[in-house]
N, C-alpha and C. Protein backbone atom coordinates (compact mmCIF):
# COMPACT_ATOMS: atom_id res chain seq x y z
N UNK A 1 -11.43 -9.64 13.97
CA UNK A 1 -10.35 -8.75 13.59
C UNK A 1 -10.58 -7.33 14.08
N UNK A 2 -11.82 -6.81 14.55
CA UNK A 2 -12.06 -5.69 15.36
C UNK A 2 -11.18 -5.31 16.31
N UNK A 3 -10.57 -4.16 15.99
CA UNK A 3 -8.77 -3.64 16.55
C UNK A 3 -7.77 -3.82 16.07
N UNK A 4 -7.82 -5.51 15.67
CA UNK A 4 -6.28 -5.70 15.24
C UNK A 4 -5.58 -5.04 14.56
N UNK A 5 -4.49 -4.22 14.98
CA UNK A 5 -3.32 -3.49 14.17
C UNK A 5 -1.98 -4.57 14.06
N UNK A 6 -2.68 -5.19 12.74
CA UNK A 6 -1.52 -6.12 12.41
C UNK A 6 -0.28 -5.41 10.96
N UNK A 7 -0.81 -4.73 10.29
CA UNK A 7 0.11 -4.48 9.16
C UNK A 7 1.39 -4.02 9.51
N UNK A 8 1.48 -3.41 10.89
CA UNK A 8 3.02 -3.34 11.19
C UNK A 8 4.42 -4.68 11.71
N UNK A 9 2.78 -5.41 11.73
CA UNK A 9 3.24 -6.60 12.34
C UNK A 9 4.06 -7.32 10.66
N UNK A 10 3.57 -7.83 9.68
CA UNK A 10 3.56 -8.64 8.74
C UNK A 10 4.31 -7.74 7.97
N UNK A 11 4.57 -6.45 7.77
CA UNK A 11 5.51 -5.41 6.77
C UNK A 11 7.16 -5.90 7.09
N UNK A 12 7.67 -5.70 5.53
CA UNK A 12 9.10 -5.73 5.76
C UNK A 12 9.76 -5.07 6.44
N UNK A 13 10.82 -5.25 7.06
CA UNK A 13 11.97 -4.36 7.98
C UNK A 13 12.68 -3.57 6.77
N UNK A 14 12.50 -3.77 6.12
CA UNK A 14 13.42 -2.94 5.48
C UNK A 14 13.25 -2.71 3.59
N UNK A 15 13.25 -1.65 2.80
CA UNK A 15 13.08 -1.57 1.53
C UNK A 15 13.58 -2.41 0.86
N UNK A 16 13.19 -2.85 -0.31
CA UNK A 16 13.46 -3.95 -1.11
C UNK A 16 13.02 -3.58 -2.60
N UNK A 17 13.50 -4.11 -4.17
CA UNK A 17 13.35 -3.32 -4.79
C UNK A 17 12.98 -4.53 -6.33
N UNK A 18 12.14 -4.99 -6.67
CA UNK A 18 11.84 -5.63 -7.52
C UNK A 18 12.10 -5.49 -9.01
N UNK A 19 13.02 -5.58 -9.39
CA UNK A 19 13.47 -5.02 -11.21
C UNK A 19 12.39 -5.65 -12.37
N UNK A 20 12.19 -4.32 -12.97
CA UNK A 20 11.53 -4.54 -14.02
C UNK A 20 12.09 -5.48 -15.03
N UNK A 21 10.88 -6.91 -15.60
CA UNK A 21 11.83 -7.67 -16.57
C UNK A 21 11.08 -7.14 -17.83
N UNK A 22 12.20 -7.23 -18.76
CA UNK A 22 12.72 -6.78 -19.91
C UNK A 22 12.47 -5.21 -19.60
N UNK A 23 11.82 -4.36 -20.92
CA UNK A 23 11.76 -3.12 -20.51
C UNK A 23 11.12 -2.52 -19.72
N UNK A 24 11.55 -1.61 -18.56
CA UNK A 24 11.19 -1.07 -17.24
C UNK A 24 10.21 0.30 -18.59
N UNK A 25 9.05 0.14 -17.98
CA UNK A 25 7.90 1.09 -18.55
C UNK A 25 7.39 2.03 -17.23
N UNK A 26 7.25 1.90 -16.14
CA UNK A 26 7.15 2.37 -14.97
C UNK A 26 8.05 2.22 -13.62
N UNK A 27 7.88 3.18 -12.63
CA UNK A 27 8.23 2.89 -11.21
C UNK A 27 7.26 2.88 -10.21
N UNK A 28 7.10 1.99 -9.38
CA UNK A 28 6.08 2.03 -8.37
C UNK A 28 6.32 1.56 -6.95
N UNK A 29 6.40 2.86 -5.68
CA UNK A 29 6.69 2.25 -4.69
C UNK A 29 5.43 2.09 -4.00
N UNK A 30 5.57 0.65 -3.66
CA UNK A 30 4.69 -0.03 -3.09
C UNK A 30 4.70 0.26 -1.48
N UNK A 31 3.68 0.15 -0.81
CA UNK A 31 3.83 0.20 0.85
C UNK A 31 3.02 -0.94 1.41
N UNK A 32 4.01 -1.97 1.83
CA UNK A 32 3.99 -3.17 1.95
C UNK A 32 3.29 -3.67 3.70
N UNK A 33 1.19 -3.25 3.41
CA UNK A 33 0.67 -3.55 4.96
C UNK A 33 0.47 -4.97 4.91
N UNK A 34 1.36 -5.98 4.09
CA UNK A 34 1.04 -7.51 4.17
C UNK A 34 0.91 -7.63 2.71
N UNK A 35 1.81 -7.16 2.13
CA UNK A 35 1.86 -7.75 0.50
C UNK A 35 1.87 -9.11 0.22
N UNK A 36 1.55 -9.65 -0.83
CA UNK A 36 1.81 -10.93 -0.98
C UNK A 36 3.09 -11.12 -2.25
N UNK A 37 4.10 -11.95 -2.01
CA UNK A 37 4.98 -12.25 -2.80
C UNK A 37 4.69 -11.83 -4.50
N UNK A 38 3.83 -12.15 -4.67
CA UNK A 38 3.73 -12.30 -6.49
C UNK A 38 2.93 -10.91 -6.63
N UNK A 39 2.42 -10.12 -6.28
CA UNK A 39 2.01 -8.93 -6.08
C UNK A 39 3.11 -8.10 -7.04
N UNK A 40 4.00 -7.91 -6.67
CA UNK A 40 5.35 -7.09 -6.92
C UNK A 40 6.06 -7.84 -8.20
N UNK A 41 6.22 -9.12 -8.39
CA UNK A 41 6.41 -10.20 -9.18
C UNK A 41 5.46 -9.69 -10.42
N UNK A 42 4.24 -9.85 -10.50
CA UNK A 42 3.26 -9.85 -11.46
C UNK A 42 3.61 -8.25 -11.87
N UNK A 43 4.04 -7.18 -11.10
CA UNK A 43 4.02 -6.03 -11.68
C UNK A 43 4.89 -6.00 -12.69
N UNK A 44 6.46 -6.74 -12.02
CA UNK A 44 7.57 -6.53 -12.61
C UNK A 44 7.80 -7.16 -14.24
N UNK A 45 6.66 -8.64 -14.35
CA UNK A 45 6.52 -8.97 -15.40
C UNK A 45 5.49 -7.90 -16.67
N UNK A 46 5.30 -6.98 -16.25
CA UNK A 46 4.86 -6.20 -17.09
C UNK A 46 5.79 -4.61 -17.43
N UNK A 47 6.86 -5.40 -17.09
CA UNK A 47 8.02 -3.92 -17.16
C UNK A 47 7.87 -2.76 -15.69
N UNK A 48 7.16 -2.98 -14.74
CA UNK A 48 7.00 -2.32 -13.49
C UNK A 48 7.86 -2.32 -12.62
N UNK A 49 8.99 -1.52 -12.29
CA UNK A 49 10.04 -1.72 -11.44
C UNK A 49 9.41 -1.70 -9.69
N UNK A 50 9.29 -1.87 -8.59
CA UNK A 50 8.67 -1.71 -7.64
C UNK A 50 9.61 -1.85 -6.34
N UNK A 51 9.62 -0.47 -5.66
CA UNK A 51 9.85 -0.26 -4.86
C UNK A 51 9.35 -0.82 -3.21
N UNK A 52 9.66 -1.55 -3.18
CA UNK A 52 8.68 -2.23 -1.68
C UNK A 52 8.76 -1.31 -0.78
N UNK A 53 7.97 -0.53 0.25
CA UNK A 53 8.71 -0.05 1.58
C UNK A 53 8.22 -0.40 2.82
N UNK A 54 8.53 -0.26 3.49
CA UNK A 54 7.64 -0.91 5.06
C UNK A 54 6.50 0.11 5.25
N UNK A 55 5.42 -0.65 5.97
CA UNK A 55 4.25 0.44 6.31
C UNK A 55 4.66 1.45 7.10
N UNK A 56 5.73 1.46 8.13
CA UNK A 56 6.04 2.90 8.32
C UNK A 56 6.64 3.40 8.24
N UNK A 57 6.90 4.06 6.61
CA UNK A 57 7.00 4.92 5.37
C UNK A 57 6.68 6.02 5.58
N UNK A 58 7.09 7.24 5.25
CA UNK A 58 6.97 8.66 5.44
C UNK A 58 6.35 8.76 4.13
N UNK A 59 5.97 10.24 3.54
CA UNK A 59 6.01 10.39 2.36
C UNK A 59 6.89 11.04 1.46
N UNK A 60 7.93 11.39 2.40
CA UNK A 60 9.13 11.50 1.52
C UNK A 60 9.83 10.59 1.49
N UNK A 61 9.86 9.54 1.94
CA UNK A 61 10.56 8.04 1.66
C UNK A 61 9.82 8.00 0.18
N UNK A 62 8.46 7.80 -0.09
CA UNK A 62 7.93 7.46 -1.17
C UNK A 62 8.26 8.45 -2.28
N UNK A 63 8.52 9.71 -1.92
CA UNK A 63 8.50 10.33 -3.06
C UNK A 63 10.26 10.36 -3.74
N UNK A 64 11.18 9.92 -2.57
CA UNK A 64 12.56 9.84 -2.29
C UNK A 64 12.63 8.58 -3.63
N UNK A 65 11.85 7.79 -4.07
CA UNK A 65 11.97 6.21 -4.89
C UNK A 65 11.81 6.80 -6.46
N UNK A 66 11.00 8.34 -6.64
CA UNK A 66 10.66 8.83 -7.83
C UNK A 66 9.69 8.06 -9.01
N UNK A 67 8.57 7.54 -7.90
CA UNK A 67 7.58 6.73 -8.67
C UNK A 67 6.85 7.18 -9.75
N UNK A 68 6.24 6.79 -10.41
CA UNK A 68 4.76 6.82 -11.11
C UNK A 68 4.02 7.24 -10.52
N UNK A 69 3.90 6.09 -9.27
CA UNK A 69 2.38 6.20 -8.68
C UNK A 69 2.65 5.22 -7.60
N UNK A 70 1.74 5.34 -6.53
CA UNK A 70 2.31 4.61 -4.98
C UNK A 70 1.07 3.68 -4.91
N UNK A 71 1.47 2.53 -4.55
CA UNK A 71 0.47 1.40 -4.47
C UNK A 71 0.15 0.82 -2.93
N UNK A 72 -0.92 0.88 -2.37
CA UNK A 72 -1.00 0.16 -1.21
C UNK A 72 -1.34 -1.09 -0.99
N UNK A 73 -0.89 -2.18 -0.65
CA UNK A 73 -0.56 -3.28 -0.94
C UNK A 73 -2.10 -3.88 0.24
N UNK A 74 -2.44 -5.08 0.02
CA UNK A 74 -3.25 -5.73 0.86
C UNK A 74 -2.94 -6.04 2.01
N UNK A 75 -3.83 -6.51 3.17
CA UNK A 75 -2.91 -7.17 4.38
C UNK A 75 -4.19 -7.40 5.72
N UNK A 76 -3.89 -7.90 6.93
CA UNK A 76 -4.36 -8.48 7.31
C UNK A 76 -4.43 -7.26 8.56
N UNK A 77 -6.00 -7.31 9.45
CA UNK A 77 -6.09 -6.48 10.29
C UNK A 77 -7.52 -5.41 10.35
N UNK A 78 -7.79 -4.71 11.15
CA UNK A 78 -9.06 -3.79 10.92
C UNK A 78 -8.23 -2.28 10.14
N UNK A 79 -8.82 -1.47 9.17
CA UNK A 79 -8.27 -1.04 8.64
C UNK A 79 -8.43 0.32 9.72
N UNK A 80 -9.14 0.76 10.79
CA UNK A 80 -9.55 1.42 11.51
C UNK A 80 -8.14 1.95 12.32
N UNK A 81 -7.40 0.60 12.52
CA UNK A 81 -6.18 0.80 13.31
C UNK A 81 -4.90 1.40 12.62
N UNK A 82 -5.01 1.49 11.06
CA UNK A 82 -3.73 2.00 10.59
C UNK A 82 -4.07 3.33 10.66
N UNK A 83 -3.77 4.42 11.53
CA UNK A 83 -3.69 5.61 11.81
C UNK A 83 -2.88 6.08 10.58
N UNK A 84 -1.69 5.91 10.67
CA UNK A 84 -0.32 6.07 10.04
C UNK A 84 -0.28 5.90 8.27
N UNK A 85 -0.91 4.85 8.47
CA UNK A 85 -1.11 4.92 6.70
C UNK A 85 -1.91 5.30 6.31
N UNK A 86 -2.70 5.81 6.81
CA UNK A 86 -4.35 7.04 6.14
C UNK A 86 -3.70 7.96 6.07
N UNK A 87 -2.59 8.70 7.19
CA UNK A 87 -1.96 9.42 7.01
C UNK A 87 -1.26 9.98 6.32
N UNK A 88 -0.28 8.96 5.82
CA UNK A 88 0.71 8.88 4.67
C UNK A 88 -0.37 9.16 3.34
N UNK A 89 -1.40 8.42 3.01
CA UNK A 89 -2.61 8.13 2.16
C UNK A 89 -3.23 9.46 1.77
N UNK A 90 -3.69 10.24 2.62
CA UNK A 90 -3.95 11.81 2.42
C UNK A 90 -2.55 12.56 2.24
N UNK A 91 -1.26 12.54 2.57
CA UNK A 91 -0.36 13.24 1.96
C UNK A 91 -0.01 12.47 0.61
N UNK A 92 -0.10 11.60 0.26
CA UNK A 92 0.25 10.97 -1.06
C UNK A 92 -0.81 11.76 -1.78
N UNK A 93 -2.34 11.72 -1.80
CA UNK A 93 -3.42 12.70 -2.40
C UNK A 93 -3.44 13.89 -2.25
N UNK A 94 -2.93 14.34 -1.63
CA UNK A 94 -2.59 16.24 -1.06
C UNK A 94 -1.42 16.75 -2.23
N UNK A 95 -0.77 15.73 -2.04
CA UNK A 95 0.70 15.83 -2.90
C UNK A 95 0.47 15.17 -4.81
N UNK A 96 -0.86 14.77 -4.94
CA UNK A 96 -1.17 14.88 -6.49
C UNK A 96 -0.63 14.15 -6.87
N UNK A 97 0.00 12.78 -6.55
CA UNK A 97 0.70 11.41 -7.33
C UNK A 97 -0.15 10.31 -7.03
N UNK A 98 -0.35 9.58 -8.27
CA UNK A 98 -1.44 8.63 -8.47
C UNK A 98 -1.24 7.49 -7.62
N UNK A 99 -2.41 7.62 -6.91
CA UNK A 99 -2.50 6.08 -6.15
C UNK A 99 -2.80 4.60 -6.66
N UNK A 100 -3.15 4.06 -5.95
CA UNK A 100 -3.57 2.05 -6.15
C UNK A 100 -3.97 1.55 -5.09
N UNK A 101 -4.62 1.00 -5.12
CA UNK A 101 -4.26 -0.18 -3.61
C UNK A 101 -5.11 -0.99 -4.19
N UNK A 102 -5.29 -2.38 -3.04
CA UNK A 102 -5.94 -3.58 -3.46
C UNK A 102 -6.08 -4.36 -1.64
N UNK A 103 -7.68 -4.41 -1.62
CA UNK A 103 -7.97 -5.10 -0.64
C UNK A 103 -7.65 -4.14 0.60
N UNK A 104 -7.25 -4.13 1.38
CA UNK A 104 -6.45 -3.63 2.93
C UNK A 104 -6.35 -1.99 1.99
N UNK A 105 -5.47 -1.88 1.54
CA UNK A 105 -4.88 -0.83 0.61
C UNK A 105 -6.18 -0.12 0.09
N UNK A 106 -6.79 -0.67 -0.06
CA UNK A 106 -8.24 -0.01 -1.19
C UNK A 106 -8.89 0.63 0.29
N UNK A 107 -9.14 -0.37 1.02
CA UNK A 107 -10.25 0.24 2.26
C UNK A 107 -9.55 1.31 2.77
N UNK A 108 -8.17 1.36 3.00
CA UNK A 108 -7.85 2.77 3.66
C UNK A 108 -7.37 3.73 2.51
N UNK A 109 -7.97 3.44 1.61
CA UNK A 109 -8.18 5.11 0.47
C UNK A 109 -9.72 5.52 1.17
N UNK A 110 -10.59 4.55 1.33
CA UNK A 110 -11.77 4.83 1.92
C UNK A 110 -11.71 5.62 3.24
N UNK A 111 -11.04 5.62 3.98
CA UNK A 111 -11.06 6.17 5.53
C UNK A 111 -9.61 7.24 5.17
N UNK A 112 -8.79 7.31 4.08
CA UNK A 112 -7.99 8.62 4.09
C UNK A 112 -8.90 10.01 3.01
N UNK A 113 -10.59 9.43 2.57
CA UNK A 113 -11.37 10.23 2.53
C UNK A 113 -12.16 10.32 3.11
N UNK A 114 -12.25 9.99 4.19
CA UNK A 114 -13.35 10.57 5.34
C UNK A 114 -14.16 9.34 5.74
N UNK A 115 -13.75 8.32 5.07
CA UNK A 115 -15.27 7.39 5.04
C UNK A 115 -15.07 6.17 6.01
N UNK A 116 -15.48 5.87 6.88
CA UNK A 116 -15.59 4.47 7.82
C UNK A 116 -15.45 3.18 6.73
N UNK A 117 -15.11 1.97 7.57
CA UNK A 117 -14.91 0.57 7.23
C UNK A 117 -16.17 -0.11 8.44
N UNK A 118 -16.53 -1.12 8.20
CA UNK A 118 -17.35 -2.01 8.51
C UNK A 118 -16.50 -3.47 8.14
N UNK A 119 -16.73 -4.39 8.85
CA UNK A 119 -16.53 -6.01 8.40
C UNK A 119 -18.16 -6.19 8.07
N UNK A 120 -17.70 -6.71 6.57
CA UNK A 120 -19.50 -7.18 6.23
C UNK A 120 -19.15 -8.76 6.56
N UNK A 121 -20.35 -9.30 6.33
CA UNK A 121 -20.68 -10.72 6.39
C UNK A 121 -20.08 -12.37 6.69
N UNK A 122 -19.05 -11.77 5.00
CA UNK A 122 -18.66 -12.69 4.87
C UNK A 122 -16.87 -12.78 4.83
N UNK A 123 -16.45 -11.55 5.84
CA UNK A 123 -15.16 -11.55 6.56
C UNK A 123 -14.42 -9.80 5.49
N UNK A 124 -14.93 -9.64 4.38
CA UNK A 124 -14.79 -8.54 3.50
C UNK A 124 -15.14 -7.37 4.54
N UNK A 125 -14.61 -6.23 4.26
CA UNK A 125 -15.11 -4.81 4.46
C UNK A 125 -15.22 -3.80 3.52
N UNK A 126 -16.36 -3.11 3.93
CA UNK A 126 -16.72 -2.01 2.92
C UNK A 126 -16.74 -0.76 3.40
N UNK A 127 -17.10 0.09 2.34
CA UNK A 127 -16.67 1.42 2.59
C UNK A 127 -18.04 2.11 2.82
């Protein structure tokens, strides 16, 4: 996976918007580098309304949804290659609204603070 810039590849074309079931307790736009279906699903069952957006998302697209807090979604690829969403990643933290991510999403909070990715061992990367 060394290079691969796939998350633009596997992201939605277009915003999409998951309704909170029963009472909506939060908003969260998600930035979708290879989300997985139930991701957004599992939020919404906890009253989480979720904003999906494609990985290339501005940060006034995200702040345009009036979230909680912006979540970076998992996905497939070296995290080295998303230029664009470290980008977005340090203006989301510059701009003081609570982040998330998970997997893909987590490693580039790591490299939108300064810090390199590695593939360890057993196909995982660390920070």
């Amino acid at each position: 996976m060394l290079g691969a810039d796939l998350c633009g590849e596997v992201s939605t074309g277009a915003p999409y918007v998951v309704k909170a079931l029963g009472d909506k307790r939060f908003t969260v736009a998600a930035v979708d580098l290879g989300i997985k279906a139930n991701t957004p699903r599992m939020m919404a069952e906890r009253g989480i309304e979720v904003h999906v957006l494609p990985a290339s998302c501005t940060l006034a697209d995200l702040q345009a949804v009036g979230a909680d807090g912006v979540f970076f979604s998992n996905g497939p690829g070296d995290p080295a290659t998303a230029a664009h969403a470290v980008e977005v990643l340090q203006e989301v933290l510059a701009a003081g609204l609570p982040f998330f991510g998970i997997c893909f999403g987590n490693q580039l909070f790591g490299r939108a603070l300064g810090f390199g990715t590695f593939k360890l061992k057993y196909g995982h990367r660390g920070i």
